[in-house]
Protein backbone atom coordinates (compact mmCIF):
# COMPACT_ATOMS: atom_id res chain seq x y z
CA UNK A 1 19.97 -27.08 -14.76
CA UNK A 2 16.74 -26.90 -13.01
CA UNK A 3 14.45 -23.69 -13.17
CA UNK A 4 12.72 -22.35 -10.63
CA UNK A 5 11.20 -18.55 -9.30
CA UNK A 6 14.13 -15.88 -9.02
CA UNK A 7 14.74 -15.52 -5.13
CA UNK A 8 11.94 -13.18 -3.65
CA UNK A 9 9.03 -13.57 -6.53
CA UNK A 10 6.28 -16.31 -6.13
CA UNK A 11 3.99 -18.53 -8.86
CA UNK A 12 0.42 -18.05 -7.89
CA UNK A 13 -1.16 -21.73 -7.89
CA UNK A 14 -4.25 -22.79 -9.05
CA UNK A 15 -6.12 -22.70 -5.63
CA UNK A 16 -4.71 -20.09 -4.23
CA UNK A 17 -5.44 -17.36 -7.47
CA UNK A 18 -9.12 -18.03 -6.43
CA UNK A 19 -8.27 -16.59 -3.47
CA UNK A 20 -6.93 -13.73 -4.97
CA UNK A 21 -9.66 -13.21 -7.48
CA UNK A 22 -11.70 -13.23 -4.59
CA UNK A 23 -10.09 -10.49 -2.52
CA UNK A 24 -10.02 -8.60 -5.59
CA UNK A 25 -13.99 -8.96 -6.48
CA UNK A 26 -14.80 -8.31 -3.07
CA UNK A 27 -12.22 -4.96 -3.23
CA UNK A 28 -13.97 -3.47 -6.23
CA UNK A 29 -17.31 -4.01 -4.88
CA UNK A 30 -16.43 -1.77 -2.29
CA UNK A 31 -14.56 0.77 -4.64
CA UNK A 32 -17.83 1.52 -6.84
CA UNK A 33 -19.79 2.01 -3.56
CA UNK A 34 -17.46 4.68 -2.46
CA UNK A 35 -17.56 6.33 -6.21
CA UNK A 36 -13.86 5.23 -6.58
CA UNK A 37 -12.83 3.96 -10.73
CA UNK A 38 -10.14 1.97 -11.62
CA UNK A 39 -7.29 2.69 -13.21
CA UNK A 40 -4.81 0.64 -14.83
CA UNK A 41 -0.95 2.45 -15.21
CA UNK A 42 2.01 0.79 -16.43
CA UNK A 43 4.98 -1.28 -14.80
CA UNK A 44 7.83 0.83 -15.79
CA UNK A 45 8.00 4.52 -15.28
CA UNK A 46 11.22 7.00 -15.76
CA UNK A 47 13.91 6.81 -12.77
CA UNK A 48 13.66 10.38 -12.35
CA UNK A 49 9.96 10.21 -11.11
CA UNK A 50 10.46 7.90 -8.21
CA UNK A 51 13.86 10.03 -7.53
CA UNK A 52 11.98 13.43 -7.21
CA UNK A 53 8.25 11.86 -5.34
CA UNK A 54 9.68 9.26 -2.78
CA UNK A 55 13.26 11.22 -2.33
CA UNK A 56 16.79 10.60 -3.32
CA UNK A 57 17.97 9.64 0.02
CA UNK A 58 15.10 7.13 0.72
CA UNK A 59 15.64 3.20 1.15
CA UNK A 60 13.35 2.81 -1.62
CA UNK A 61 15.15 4.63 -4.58
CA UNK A 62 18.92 3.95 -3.15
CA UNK A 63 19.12 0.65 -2.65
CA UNK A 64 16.02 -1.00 -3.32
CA UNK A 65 14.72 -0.30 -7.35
CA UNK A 66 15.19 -2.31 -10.09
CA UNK A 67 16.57 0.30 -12.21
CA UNK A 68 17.66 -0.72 -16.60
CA UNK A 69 19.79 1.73 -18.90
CA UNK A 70 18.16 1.42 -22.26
CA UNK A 71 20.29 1.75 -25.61
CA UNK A 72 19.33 5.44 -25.41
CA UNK A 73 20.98 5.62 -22.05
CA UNK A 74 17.96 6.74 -20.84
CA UNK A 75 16.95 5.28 -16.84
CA UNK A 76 13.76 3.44 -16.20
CA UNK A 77 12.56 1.69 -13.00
CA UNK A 78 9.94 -0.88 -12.40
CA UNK A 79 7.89 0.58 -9.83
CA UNK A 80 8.37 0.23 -6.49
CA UNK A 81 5.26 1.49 -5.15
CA UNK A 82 2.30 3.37 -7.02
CA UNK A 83 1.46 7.01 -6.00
CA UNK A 84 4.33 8.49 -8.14
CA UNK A 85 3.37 6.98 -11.03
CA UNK A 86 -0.96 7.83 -10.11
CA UNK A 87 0.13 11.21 -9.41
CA UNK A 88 2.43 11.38 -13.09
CA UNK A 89 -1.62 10.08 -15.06
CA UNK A 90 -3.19 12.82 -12.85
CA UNK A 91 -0.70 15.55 -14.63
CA UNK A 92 -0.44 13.97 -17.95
CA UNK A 93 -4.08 13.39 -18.89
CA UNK A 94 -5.03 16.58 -16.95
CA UNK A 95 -7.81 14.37 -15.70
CA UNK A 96 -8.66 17.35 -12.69
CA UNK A 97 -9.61 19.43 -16.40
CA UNK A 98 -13.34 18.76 -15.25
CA UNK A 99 -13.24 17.99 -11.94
CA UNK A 100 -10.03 18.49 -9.54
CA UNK A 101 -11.92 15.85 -7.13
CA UNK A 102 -11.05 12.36 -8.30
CA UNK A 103 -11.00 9.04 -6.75
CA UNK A 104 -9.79 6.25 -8.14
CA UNK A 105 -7.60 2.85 -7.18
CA UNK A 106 -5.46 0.30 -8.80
CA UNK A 107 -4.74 -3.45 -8.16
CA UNK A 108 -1.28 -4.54 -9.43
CA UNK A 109 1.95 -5.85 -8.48
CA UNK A 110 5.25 -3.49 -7.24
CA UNK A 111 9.16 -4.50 -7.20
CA UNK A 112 11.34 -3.53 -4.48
CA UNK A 113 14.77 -5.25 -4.30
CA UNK A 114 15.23 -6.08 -0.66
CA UNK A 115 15.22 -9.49 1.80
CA UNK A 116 12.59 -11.42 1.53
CA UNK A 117 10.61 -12.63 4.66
CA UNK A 118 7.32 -13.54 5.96
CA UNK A 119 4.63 -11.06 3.81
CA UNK A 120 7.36 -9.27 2.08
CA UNK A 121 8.58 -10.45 -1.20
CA UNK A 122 10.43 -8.50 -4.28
CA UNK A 123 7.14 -8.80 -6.68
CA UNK A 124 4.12 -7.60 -4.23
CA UNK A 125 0.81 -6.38 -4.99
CA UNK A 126 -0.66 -3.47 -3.93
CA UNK A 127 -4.23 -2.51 -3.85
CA UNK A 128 -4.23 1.18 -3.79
CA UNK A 129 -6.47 3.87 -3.63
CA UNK A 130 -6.32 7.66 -3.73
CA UNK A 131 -8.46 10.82 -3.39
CA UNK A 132 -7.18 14.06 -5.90
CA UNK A 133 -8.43 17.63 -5.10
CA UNK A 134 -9.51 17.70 -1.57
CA UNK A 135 -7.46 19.23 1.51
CA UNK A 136 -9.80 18.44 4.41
CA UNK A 137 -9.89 15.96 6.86
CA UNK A 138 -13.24 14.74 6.06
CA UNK A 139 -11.11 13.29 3.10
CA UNK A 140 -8.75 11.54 5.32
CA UNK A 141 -11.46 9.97 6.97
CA UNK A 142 -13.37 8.35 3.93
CA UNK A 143 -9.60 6.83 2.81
CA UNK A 144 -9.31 5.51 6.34
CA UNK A 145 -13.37 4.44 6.30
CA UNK A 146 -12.49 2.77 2.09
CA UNK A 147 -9.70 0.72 3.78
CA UNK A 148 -11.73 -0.22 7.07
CA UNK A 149 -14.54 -1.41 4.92
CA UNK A 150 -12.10 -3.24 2.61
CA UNK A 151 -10.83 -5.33 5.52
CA UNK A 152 -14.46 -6.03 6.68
CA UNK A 153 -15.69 -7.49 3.34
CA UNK A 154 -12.72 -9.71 2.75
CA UNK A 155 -13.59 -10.80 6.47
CA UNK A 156 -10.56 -9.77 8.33
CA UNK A 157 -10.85 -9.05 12.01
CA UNK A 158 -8.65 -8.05 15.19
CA UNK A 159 -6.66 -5.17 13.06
CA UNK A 160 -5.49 -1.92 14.63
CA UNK A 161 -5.54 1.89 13.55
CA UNK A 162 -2.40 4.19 13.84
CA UNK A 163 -2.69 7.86 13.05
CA UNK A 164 0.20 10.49 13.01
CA UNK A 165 0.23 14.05 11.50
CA UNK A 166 3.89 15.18 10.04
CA UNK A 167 2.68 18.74 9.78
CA UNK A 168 3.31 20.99 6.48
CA UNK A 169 6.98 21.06 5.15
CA UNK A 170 7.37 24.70 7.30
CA UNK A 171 6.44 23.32 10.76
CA UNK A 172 8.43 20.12 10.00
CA UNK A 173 11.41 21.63 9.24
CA UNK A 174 11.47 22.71 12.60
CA UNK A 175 10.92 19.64 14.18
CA UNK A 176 14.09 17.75 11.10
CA UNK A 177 16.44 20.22 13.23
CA UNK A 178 15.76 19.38 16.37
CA UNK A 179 15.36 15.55 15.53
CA UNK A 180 18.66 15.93 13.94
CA UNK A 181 20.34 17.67 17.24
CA UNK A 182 19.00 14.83 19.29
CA UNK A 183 20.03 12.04 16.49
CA UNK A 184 23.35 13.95 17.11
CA UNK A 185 23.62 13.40 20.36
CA UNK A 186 22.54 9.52 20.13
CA UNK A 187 24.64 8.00 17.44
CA UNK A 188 26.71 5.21 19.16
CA UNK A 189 23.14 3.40 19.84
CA UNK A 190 22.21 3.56 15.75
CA UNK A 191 22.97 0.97 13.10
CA UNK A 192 25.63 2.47 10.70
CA UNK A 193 22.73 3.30 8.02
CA UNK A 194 20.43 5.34 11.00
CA UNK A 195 24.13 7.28 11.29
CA UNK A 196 24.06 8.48 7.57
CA UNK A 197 19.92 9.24 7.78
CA UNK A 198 20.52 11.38 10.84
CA UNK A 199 22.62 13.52 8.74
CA UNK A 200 20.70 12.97 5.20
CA UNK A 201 17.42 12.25 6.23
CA UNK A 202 16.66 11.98 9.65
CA UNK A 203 12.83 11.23 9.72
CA UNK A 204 13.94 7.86 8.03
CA UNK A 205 15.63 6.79 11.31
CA UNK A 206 11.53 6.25 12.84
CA UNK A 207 11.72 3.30 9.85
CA UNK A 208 14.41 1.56 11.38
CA UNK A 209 13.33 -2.28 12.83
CA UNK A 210 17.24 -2.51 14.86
CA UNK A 211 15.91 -3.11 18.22
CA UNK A 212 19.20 -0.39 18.89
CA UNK A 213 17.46 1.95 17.02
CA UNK A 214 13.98 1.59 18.14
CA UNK A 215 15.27 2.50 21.90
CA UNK A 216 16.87 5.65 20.67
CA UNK A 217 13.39 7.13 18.74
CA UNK A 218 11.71 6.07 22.08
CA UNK A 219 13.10 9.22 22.92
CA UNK A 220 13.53 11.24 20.71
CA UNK A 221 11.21 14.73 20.39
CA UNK A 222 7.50 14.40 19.18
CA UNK A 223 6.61 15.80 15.52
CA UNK A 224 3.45 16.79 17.27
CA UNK A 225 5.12 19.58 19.52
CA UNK A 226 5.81 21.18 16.37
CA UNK A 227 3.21 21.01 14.15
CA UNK A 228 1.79 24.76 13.33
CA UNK A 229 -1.99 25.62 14.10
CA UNK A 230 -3.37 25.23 10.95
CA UNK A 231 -1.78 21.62 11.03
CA UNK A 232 -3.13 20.92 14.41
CA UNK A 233 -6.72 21.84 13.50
CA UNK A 234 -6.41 19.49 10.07
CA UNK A 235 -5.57 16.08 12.85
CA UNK A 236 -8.24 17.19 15.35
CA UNK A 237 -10.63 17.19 12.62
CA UNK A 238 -9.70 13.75 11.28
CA UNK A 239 -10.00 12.66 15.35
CA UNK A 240 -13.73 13.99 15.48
CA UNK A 241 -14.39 12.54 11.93
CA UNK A 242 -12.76 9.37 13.08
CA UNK A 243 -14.46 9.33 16.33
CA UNK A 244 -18.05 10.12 14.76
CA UNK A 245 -17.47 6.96 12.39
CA UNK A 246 -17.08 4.99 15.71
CA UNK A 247 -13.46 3.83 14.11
CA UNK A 248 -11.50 3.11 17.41
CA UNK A 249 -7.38 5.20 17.05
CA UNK A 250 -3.92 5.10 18.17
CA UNK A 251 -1.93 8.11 18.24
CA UNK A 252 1.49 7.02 17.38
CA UNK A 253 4.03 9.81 17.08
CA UNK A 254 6.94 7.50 15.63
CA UNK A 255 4.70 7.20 12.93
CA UNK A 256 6.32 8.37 9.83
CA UNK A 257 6.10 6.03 6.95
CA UNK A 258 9.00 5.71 4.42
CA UNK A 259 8.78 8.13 1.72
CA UNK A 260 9.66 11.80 1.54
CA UNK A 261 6.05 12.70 -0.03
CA UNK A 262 3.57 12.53 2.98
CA UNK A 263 2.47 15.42 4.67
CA UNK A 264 -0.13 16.30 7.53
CA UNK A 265 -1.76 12.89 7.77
CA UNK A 266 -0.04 9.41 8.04
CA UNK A 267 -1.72 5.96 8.67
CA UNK A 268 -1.36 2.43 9.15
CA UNK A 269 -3.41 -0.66 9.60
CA UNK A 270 -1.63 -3.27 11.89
CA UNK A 271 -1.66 -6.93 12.89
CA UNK A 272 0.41 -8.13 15.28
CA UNK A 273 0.72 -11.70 13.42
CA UNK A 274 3.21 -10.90 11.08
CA UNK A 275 6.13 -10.68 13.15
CA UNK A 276 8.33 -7.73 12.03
CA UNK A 277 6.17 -6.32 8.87
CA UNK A 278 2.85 -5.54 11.21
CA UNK A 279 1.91 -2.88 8.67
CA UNK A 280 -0.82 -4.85 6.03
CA UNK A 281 -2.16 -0.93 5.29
CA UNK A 282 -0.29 2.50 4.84
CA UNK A 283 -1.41 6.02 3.51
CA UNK A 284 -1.10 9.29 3.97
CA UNK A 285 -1.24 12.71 2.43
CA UNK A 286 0.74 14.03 -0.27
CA UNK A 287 -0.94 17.43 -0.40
CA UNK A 288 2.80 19.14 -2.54
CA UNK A 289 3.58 16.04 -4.87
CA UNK A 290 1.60 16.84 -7.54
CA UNK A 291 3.09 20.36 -7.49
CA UNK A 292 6.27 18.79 -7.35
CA UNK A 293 5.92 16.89 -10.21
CA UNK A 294 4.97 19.93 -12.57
CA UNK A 295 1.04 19.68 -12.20
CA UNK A 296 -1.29 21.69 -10.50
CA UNK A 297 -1.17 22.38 -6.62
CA UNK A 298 -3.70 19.69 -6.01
CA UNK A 299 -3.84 17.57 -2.28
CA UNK A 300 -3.98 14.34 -2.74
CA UNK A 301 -4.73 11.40 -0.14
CA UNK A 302 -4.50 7.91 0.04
CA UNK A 303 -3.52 3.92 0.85
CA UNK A 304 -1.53 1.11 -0.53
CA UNK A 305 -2.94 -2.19 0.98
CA UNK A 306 -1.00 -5.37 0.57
CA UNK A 307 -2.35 -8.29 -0.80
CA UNK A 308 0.35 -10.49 0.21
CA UNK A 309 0.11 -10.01 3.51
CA UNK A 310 -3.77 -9.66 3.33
CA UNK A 311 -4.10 -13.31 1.93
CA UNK A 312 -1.39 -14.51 4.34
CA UNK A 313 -3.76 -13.56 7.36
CA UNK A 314 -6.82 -14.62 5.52
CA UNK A 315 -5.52 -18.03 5.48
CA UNK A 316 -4.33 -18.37 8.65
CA UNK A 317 -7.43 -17.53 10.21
CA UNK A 318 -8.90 -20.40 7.95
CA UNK A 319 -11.27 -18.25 6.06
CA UNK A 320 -10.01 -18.73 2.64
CA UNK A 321 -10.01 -22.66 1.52
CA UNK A 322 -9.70 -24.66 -1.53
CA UNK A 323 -12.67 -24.36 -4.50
CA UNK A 324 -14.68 -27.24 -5.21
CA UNK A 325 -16.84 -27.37 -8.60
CA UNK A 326 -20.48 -26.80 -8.35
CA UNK A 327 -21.57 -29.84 -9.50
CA UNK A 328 -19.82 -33.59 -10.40
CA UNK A 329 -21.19 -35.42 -13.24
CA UNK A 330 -20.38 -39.16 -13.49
CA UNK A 331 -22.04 -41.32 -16.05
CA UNK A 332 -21.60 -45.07 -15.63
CA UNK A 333 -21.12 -46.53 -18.93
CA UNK A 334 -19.90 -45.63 -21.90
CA UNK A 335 -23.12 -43.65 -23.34
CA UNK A 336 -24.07 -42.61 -19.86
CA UNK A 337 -20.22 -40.80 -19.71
CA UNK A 338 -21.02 -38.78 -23.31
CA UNK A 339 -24.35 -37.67 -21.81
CA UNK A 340 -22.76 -36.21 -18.51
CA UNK A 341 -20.01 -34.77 -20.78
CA UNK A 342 -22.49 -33.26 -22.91
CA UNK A 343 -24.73 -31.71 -19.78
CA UNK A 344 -21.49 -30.89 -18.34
CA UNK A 345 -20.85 -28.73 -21.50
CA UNK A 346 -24.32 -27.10 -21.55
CA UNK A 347 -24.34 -26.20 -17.56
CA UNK A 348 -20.94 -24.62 -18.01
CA UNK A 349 -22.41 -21.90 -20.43
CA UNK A 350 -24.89 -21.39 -17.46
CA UNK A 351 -22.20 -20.44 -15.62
CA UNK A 352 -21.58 -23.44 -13.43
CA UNK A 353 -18.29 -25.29 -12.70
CA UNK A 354 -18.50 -28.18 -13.57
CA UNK A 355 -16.34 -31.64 -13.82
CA UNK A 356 -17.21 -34.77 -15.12
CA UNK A 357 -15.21 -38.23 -14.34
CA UNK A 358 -12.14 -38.61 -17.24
CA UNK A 359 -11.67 -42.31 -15.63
C-alpha cells in the first residue's frame, strides 16, 4: 500500500515553506506597525460555537465541518474558519477588562470539508486579523487599509476592492422578506440547494457559483434599498474614509459573504486569475457576535486572507523563486574540505546559510 496526502490537504516542500515564511515575516511586519498582536488559539473548538456564530443553516456548519464525538459524547469541530473561535478568547479571558479596543491577528491553518480546486483545499491557512470595541467606520477603513498594505509588502499587484453594507439585523430583515418573495417567484432557475436557502436562508443564495443561479440574483432586490439611516450614514463614512486613503472601490450589492455573523460592512479583495474562487481577501463586521456568544455587546471588525491563494498568485507572477545559500564553500583537498567545513560552521552562527561540497 502506498501512502500519500488525504485528498484535499497538501505537504509544504522545502522551497516552497520559504515562501511561506516569507509571506508570513513580511505579514507581521505590517501587523506591529498597525499596533495589531498576535494571537495563537487552538485547532479544535466545541460544535456548538461554530453552530450559533456562522449559523445552523450555513454551507459551512451543514455540510462542510469536520465534526468527532468524543467518549463523553460531547461534539467538537476543527475549525473551519477563525472569528468564532477569536471572538470565544475575547469572552473567556475578558481581554476588553482594560481596554474594549483590541487588535490583534492570527496565522494558522482552517478545515472545511468540500471539493478541492485551484486555491481551495480542505487544510487552508488563513491570515486573519480583527479590530474589538470600535463601531465606526474609521475602523472599517484601517481593516481594509491592514489588508491593502499586506498585499503591497508581499508585492502583489492588479487586485480589486468590493464593498457592500448588509445593514443591522432590523433593516435586513426587511430586505430577507422581500428577497425571499422574489426567490419565490424564481425557483425553477435555482440549483436544488438555492431552493432550500430561499426558504432557510435566503441571503446564502448571493453565494451560489451555478451560472443558473447567478442570473436569477442579477435581479433580485438591492440590500441597499433597505438599509435604515443610521446604516446608510455608517457606508458613506467608510466611502469618504476610503476615498481620503486614495483606495480605489466597487460597490457590489450581491455582496454578502457566507456566514450568518456579518453585519453593516462586508468586503472582499479580488483577482480575476483564479478562475471561480476570485476572493484571496474577505471581512466584514460582526458588530452582535460577541453578544451572541454570551460576552459583552462589543463590535468587532475584520479579514481572513488566504495564504493559499496568496502564494498561488505570488508565484505565478514570478515573484517568489527558489532560495539559494549565501555563500558555497568548496575546499579542494582533503585538509582544504575540513577547513571550509569548519568556516562553514563558524559563518552559520553569524547567521549565514551556508553549504559546503559533501563530494
Amino acid at each position: 500500500m502506498e501512502f500519500t496526502t488525504i485528498k484535499g490537504f497538501k505537504d509544504i516542500l522545502p522551497g516552497e515553506v520559504e515562501v511561506w515564511q516569507r509571506v508570513e515575516r513580511r505579514s507581521r511586519r505590517v501587523f506591529r506597525s498597525f499596533g495589531f498582536q498576535e494571537i495563537k488559539l487552538p485547532l479544535m473548538e466545541m460544535t456548538e460555537l461554530f453552530k450559533r456564530s456562522i449559523g445552523e443553516e450555513t454551507d459551512i456548519v451543514s455540510k462542510e465541518m469536520y465534526t468527532f464525538t468524543d467518549s463523553k459524547g460531547r461534539s467538537f469541530s476543527l475549525r473551519p474558519e477563525a472569528t468564532a473561535s477569536l471572538v470565544r478568547a475575547y469572552i473567556q479571558h475578558r481581554l476588553y477588562q482594560d481596554n474594549p479596543l483590541q487588535k490583534v491577528f492570527m496565522i494558522g491553518p482552517m478545515f472545511r470539508h468540500e471539493r478541492p480546486q485551484k486555491g481551495r483545499f480542505r487544510q487552508f491557512h488563513q491570515i486573519d486579523a480583527e479590530i474589538f470595541g470600535d463601531p465606526g467606520p474609521k475602523s472599517d477603513a484601517e481593516i481594509i487599509l491592514l489588508a491593502m498594505t499586506v498585499f503591497e509588502t508581499v508585492g502583489l499587484s492588479g487586485l480589486s476592492l468590493q464593498v457592500n453594507s448588509l445593514g443591522c439585523p432590523e433593516c435586513r430583515a426587511a430586505f430577507r422578506e422581500e428577497l425571499k418573495k422574489y426567490l419565490g417567484q424564481k425557483k425553477a432557475g435555482l440549483c436544488e440547494d438555492c431552493r432550500r436557502r430561499a426558504d432557510t436562508n435566503p441571503l446564502r443564495v448571493f453565494d451560489c457559483k451555478v451560472d443558473g443561479c447567478k442570473e436569477v440574483v442579477a435581479g433580485a432586490p438591492s440590500i441597499l434599498e433597505f438599509v435604515c439611516g443610521d446604516c446608510e450614514q455608517h457606508f458613506k463614512g467608510l466611502q469618504e474614509y476610503l476615498s481620503l486613503l486614495g483606495i480605489p472601490f466597487t460597490i457590489n450589492p450581491m455582496l454578502v459573504r457566507g456566514l450568518d455573523y456579518y453585519t453593516r460592512t462586508t468586503f472582499e479583495i479580488q483577482t480575476d486569475r483564479l478562475g471561480a474562487q476570485n476572493a484571496v481577501l474577505g471581512g466584514g463586521r460582526y458588530d452582535g457576535l460577541s453578544k451572541q456568544l454570551g460576552g459583552p455587546d462589543h463590535p468587532a471588525i475584520g479579514f481572513a486572507l488566504g495564504v493559499e491563494r496568496l502564494i498561488t498568485l505570488l508565484q505565478e507572477e514570478g515573484r517568489e523563486k527558489n532560495p539559494v545559500p549565501d555563500l558555497f564553500i568548496i575546499g579542494l583537498g582533503e585538509e582544504a574540505e575540513k577547513k571550509a567545513f569548519a568556516w562553514a560552521c563558524d559563518l552559520r552562527k553569524s547567521g549565514f546559510w551556508v553549504e559546503t561540497d559533501y563530494g
